[in-house]
PDB file of N, CA and C in Angstrom:
ATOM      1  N   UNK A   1    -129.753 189.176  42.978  1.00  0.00           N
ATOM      2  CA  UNK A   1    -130.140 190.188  42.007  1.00  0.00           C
ATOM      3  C   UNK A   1    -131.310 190.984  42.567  1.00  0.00           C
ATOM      4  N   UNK A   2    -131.087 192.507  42.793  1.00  0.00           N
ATOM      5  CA  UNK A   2    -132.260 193.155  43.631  1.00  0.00           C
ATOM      6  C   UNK A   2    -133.336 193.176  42.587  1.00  0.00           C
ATOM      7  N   UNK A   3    -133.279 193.070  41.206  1.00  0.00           N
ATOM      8  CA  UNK A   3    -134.146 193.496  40.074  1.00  0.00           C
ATOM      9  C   UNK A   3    -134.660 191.899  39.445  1.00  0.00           C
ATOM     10  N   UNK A   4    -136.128 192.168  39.492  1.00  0.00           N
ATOM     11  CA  UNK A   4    -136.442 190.200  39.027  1.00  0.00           C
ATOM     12  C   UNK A   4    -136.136 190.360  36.958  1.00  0.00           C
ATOM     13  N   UNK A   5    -135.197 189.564  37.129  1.00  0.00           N
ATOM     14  CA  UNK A   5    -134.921 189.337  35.382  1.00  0.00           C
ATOM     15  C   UNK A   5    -136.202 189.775  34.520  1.00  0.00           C
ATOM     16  N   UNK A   6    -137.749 188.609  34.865  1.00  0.00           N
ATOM     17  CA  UNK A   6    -138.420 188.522  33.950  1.00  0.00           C
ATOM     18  C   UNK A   6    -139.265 190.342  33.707  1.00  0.00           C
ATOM     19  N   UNK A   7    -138.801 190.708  34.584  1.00  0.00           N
ATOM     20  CA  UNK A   7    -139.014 192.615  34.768  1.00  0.00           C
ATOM     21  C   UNK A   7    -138.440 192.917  33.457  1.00  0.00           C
ATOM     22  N   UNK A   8    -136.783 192.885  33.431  1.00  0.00           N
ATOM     23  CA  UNK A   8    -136.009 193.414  32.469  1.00  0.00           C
ATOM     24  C   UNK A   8    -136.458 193.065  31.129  1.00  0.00           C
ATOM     25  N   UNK A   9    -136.136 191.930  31.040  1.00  0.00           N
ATOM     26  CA  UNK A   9    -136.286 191.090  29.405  1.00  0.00           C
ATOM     27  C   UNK A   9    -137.591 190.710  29.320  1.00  0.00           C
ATOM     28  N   UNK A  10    -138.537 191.118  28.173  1.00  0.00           N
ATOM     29  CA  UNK A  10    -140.097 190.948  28.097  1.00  0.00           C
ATOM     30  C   UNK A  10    -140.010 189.789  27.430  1.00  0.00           C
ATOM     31  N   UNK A  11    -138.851 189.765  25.769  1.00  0.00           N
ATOM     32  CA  UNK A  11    -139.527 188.494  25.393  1.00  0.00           C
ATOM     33  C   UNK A  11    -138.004 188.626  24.075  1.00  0.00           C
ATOM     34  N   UNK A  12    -138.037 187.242  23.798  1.00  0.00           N
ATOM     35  CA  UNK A  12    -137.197 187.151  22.460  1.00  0.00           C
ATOM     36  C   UNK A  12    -137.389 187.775  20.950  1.00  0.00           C
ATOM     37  N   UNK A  13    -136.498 188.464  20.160  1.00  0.00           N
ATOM     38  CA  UNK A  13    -136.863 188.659  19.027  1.00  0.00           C
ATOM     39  C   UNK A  13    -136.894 187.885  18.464  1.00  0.00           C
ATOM     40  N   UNK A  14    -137.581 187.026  17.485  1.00  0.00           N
ATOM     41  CA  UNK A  14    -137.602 186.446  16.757  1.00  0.00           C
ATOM     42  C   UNK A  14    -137.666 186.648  14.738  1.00  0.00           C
ATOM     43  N   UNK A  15    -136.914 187.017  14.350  1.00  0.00           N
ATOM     44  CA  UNK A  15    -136.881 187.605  13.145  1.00  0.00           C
ATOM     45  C   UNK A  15    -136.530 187.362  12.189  1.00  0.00           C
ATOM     46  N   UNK A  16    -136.295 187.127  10.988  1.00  0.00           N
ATOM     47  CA  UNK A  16    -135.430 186.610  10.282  1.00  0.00           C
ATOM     48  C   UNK A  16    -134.021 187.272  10.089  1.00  0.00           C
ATOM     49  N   UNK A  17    -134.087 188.826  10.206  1.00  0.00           N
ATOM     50  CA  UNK A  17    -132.577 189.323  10.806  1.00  0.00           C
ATOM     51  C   UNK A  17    -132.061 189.269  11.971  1.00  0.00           C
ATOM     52  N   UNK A  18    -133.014 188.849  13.220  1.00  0.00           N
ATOM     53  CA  UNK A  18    -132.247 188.920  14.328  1.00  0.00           C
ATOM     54  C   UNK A  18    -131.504 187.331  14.478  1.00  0.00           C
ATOM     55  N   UNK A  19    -132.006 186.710  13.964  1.00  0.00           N
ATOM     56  CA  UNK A  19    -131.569 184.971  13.389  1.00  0.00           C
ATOM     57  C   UNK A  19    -130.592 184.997  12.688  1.00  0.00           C
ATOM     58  N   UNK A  20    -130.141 185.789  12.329  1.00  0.00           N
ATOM     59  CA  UNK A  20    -129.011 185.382  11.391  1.00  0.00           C
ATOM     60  C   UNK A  20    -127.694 186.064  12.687  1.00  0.00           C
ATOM     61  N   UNK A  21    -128.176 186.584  13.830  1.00  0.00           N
ATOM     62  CA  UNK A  21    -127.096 187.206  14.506  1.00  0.00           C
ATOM     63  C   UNK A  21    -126.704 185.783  15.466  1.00  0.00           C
ATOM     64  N   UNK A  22    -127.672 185.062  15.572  1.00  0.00           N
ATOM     65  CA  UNK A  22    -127.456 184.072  16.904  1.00  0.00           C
ATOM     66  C   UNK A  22    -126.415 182.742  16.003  1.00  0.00           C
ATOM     67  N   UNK A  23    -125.815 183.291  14.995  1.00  0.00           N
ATOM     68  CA  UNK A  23    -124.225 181.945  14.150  1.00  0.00           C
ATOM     69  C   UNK A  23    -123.361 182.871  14.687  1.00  0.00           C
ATOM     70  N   UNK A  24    -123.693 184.165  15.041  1.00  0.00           N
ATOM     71  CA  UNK A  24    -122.189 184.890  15.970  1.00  0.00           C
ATOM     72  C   UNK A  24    -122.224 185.671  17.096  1.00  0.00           C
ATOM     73  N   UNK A  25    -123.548 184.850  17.998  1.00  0.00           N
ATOM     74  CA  UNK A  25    -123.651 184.907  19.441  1.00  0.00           C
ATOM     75  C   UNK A  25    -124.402 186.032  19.746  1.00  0.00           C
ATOM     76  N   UNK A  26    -124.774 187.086  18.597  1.00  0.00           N
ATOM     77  CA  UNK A  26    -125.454 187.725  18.778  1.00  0.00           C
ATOM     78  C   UNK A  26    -127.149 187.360  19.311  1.00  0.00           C
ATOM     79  N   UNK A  27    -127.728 187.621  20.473  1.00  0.00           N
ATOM     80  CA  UNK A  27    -129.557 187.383  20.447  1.00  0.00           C
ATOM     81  C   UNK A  27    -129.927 188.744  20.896  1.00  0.00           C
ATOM     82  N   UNK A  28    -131.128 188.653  20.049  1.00  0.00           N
ATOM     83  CA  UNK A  28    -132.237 189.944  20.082  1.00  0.00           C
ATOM     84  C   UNK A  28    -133.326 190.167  21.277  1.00  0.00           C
ATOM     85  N   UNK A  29    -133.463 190.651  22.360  1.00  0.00           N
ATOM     86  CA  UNK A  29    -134.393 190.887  23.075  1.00  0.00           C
ATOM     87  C   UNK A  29    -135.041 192.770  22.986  1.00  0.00           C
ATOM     88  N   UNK A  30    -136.217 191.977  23.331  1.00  0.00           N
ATOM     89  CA  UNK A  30    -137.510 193.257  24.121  1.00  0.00           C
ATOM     90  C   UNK A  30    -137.021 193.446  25.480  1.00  0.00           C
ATOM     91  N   UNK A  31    -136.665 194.904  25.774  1.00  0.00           N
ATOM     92  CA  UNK A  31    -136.615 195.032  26.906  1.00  0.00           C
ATOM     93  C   UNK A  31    -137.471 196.224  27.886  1.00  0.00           C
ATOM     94  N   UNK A  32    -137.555 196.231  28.722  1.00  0.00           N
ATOM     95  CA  UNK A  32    -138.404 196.677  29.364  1.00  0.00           C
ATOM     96  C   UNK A  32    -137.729 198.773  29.543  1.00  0.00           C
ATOM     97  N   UNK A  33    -138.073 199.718  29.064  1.00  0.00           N
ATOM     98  CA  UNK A  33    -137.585 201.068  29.581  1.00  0.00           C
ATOM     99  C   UNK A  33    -137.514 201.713  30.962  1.00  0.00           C
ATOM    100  N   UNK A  34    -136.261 202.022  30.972  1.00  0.00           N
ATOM    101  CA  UNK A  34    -135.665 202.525  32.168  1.00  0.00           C
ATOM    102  C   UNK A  34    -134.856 201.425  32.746  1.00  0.00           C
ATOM    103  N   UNK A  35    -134.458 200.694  31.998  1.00  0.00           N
ATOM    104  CA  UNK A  35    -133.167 199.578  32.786  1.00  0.00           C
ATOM    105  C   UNK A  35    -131.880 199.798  31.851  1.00  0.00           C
ATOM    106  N   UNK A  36    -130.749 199.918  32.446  1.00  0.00           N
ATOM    107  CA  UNK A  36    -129.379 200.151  31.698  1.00  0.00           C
ATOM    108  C   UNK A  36    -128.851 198.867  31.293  1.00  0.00           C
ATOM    109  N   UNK A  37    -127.724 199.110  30.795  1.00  0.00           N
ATOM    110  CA  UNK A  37    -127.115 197.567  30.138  1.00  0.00           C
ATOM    111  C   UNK A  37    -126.677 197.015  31.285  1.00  0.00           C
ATOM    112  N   UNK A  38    -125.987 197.388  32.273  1.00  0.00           N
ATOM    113  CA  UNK A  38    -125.715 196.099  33.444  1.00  0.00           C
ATOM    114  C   UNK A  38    -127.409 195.618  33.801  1.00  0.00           C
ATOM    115  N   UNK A  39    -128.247 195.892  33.776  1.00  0.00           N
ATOM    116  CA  UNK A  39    -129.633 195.285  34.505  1.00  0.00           C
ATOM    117  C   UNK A  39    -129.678 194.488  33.459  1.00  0.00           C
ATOM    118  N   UNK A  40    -129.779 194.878  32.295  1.00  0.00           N
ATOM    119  CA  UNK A  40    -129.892 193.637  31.172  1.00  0.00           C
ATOM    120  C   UNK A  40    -128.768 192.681  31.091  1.00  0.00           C
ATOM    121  N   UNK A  41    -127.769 192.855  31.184  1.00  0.00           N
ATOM    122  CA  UNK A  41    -126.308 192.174  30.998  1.00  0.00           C
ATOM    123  C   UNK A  41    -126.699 190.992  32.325  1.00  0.00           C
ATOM    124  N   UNK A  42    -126.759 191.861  33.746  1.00  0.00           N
ATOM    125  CA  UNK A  42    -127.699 190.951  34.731  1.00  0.00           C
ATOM    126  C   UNK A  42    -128.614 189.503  34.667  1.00  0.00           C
ATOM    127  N   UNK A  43    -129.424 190.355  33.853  1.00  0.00           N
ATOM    128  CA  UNK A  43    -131.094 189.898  33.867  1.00  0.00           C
ATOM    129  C   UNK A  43    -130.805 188.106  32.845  1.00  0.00           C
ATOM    130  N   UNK A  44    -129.755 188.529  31.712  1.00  0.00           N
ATOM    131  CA  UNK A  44    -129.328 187.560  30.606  1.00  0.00           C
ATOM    132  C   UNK A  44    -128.925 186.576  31.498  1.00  0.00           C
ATOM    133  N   UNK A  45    -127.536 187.143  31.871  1.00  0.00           N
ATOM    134  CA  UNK A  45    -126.570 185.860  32.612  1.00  0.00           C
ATOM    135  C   UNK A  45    -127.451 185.059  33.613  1.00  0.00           C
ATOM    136  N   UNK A  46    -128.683 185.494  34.567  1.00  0.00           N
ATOM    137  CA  UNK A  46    -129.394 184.871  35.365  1.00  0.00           C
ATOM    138  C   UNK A  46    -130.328 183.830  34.785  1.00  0.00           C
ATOM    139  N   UNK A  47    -131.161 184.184  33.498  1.00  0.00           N
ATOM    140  CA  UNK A  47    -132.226 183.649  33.047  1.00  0.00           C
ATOM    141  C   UNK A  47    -131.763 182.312  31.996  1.00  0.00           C
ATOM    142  N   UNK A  48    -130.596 182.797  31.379  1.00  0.00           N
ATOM    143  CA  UNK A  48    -129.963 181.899  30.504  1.00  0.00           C
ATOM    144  C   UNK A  48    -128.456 181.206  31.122  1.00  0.00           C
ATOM    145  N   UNK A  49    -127.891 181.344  31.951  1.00  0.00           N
ATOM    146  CA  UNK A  49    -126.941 180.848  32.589  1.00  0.00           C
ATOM    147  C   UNK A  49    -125.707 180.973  31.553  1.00  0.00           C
ATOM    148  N   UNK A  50    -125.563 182.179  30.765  1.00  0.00           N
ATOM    149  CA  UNK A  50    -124.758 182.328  29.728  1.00  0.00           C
ATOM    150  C   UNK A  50    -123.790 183.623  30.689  1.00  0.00           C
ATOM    151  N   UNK A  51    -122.477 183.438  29.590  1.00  0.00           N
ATOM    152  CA  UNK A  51    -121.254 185.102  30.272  1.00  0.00           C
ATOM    153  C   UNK A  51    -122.176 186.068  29.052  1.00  0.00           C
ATOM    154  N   UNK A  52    -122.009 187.353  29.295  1.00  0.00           N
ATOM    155  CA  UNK A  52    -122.362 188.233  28.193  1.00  0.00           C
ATOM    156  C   UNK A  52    -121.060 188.811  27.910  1.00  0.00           C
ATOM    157  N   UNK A  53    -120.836 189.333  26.832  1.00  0.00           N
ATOM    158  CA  UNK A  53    -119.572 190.235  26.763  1.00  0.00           C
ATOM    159  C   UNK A  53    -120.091 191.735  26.180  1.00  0.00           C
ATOM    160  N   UNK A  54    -121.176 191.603  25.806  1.00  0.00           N
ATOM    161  CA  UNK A  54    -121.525 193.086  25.463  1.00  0.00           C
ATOM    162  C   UNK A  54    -122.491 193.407  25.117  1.00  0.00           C
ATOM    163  N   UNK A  55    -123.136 194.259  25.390  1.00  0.00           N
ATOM    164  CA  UNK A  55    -124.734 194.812  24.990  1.00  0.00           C
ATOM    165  C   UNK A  55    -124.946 196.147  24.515  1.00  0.00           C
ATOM    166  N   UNK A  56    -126.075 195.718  23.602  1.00  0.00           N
ATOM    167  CA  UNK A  56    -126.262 196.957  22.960  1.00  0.00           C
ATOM    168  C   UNK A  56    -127.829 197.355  22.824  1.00  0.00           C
ATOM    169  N   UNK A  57    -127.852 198.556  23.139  1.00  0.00           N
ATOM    170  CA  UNK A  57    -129.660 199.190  23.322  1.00  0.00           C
ATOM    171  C   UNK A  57    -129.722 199.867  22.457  1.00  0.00           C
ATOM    172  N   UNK A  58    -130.960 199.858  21.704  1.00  0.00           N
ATOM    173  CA  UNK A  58    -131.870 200.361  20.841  1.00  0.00           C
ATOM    174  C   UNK A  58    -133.039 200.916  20.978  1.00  0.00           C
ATOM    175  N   UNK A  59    -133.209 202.404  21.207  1.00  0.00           N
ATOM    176  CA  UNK A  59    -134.405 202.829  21.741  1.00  0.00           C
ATOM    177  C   UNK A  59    -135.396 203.111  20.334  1.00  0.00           C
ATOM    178  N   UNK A  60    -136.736 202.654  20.065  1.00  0.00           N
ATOM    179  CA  UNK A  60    -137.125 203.055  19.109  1.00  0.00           C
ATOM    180  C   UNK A  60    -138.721 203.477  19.123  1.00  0.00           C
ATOM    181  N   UNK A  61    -138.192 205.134  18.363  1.00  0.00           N
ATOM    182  CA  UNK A  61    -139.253 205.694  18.799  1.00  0.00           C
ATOM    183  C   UNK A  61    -140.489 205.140  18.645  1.00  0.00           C
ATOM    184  N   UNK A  62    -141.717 205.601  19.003  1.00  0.00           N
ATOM    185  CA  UNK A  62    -143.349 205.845  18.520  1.00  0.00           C
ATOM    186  C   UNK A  62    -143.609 206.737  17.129  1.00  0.00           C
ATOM    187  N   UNK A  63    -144.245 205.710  16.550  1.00  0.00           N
ATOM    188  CA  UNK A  63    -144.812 206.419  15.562  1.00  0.00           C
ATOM    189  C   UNK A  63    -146.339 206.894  15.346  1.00  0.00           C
ATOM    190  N   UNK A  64    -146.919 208.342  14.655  1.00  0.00           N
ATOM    191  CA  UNK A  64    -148.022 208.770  14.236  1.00  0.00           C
ATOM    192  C   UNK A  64    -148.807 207.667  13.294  1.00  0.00           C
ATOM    193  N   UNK A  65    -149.786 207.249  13.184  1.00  0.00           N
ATOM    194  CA  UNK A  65    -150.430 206.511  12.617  1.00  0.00           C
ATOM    195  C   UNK A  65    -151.818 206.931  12.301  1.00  0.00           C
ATOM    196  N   UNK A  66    -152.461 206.752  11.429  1.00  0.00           N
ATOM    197  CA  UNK A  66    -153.816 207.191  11.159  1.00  0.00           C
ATOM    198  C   UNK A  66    -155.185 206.577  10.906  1.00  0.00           C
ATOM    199  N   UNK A  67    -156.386 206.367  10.879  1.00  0.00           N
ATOM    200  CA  UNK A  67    -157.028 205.504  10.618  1.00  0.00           C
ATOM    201  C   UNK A  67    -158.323 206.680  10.177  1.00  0.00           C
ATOM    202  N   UNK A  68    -158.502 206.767   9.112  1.00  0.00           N
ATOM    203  CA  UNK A  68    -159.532 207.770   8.643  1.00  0.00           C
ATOM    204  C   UNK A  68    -159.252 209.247   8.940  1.00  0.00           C
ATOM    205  N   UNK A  69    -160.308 209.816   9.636  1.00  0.00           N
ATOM    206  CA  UNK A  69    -159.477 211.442   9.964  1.00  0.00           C
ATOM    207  C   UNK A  69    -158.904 210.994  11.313  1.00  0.00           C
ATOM    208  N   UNK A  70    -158.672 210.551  12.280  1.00  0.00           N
ATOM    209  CA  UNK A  70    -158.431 210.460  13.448  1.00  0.00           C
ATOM    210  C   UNK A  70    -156.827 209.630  13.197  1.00  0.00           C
ATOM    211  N   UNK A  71    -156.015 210.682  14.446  1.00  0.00           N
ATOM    212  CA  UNK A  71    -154.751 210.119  14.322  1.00  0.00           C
ATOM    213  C   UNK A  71    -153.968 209.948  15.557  1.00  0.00           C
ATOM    214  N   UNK A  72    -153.722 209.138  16.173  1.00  0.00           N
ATOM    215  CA  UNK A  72    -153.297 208.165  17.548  1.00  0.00           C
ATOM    216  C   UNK A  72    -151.719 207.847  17.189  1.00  0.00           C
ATOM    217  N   UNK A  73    -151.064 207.680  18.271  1.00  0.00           N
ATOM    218  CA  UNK A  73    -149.674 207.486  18.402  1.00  0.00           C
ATOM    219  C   UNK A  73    -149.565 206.158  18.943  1.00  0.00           C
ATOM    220  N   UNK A  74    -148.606 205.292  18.520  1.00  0.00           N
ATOM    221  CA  UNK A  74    -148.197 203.957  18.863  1.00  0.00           C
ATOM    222  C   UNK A  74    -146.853 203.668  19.674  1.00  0.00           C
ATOM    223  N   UNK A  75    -146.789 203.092  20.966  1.00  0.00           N
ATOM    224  CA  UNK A  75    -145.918 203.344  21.904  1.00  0.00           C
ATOM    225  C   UNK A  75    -144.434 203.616  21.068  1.00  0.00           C
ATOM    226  N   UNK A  76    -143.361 203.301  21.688  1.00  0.00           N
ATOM    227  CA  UNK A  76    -142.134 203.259  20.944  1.00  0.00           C
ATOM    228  C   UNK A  76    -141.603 201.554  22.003  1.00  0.00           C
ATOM    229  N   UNK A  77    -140.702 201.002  21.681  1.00  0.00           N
ATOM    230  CA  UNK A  77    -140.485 200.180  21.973  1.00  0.00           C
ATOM    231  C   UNK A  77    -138.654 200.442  22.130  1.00  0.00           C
ATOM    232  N   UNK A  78    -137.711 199.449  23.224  1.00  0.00           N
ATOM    233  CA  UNK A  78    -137.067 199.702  23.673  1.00  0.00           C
ATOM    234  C   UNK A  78    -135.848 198.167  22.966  1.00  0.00           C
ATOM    235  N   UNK A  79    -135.080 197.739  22.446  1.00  0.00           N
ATOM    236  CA  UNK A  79    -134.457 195.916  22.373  1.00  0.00           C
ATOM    237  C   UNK A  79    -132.881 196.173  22.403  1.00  0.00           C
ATOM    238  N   UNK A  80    -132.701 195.147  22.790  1.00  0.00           N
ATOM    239  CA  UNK A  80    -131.231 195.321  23.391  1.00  0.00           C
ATOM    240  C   UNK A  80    -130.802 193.465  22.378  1.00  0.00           C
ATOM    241  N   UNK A  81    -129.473 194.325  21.887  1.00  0.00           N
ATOM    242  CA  UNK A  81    -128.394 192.950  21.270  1.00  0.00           C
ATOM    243  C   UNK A  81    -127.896 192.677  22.211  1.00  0.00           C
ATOM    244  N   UNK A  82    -127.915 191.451  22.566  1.00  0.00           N
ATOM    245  CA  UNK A  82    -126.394 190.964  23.463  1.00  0.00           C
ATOM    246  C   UNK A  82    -125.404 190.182  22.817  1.00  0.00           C
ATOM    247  N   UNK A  83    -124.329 189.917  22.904  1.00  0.00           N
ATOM    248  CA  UNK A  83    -123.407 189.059  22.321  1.00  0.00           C
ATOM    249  C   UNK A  83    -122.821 188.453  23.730  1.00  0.00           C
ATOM    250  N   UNK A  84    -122.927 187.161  23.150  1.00  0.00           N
ATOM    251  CA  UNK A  84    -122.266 186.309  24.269  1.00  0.00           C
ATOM    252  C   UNK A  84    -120.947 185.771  24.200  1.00  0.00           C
ATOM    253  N   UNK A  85    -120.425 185.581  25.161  1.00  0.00           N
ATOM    254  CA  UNK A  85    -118.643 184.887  24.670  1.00  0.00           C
ATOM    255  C   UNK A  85    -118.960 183.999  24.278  1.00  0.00           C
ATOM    256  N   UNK A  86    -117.471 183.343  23.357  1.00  0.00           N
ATOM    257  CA  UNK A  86    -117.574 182.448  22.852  1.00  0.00           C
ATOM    258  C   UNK A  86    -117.637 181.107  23.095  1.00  0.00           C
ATOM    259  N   UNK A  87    -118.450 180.069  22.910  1.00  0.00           N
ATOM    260  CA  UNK A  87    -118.717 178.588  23.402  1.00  0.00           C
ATOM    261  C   UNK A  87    -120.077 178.798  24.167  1.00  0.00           C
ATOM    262  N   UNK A  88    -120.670 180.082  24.472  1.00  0.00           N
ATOM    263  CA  UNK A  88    -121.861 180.059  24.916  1.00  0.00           C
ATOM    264  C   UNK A  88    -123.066 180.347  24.079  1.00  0.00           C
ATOM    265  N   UNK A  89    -124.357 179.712  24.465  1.00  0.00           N
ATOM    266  CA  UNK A  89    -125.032 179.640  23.274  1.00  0.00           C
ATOM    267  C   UNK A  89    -126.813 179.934  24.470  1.00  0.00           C
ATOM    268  N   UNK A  90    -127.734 180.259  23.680  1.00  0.00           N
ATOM    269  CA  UNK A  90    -129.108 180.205  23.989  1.00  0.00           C
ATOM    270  C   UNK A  90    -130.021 179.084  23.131  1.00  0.00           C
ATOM    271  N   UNK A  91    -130.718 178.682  24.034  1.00  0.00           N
ATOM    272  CA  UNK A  91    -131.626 177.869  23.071  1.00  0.00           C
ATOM    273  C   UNK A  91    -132.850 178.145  22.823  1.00  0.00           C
ATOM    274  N   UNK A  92    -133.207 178.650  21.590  1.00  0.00           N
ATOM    275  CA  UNK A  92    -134.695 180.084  21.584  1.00  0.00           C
ATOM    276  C   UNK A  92    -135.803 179.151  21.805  1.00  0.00           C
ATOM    277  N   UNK A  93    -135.262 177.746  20.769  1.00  0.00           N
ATOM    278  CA  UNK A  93    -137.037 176.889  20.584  1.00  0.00           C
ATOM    279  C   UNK A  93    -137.686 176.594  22.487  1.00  0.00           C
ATOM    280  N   UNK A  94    -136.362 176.331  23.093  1.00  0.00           N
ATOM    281  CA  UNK A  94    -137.125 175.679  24.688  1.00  0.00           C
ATOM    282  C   UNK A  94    -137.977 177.340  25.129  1.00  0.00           C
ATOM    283  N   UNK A  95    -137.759 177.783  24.784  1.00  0.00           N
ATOM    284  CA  UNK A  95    -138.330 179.751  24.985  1.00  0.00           C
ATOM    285  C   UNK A  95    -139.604 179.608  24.854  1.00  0.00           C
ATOM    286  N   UNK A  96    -140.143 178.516  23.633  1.00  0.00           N
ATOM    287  CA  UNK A  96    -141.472 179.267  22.894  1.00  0.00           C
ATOM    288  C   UNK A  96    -142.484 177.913  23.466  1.00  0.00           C
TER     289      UNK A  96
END
């Protein structure tokens, strides 16, 4: 793999909606911007020793935020679904 995984994938979602995706293979990651779905599709199958069957990216913007008169912008953040075939699984708790 020319690209080091822990580059791609920053970190697990942990959520109470992204939890309800991992009973149908769905898991939630942070991923790093400017990598396509094969680098992530990649980055998965290497780190977790799982098949992927499909991925999905979510770019989400930055938002305006304010704190008195002064008003600053907050990055945007990038997370990708993967769904894994079936009989393959992740184990989040060894993660944390």
């Amino acid at each position: 793999m020319t690209v080091e995984a822990r580059e791609v994938i920053r970190r697990p979602i942990l959520t109470e909606k992204s939890m309800r995706g991992t009973e149908a293979g769905k898991y939630t990651f942070e991923v790093a911007p400017g990598y396509n779905k094969l680098a992530i599709k990649a980055a998965v199958e290497h780190l977790f020793n799982v098949r992927v069957a499909k991925v999905n990216v979510i770019n989400i913007p930055g938002q305006q935020k304010r704190r008195g008169p002064h008003y600053y912008r907050v990055a945007g953040r990038r997370k990708a679904i993967v769904t894994l075939r079936p009989g393959d699984k992740i184990d989040l708790e060894s993660l944390t």
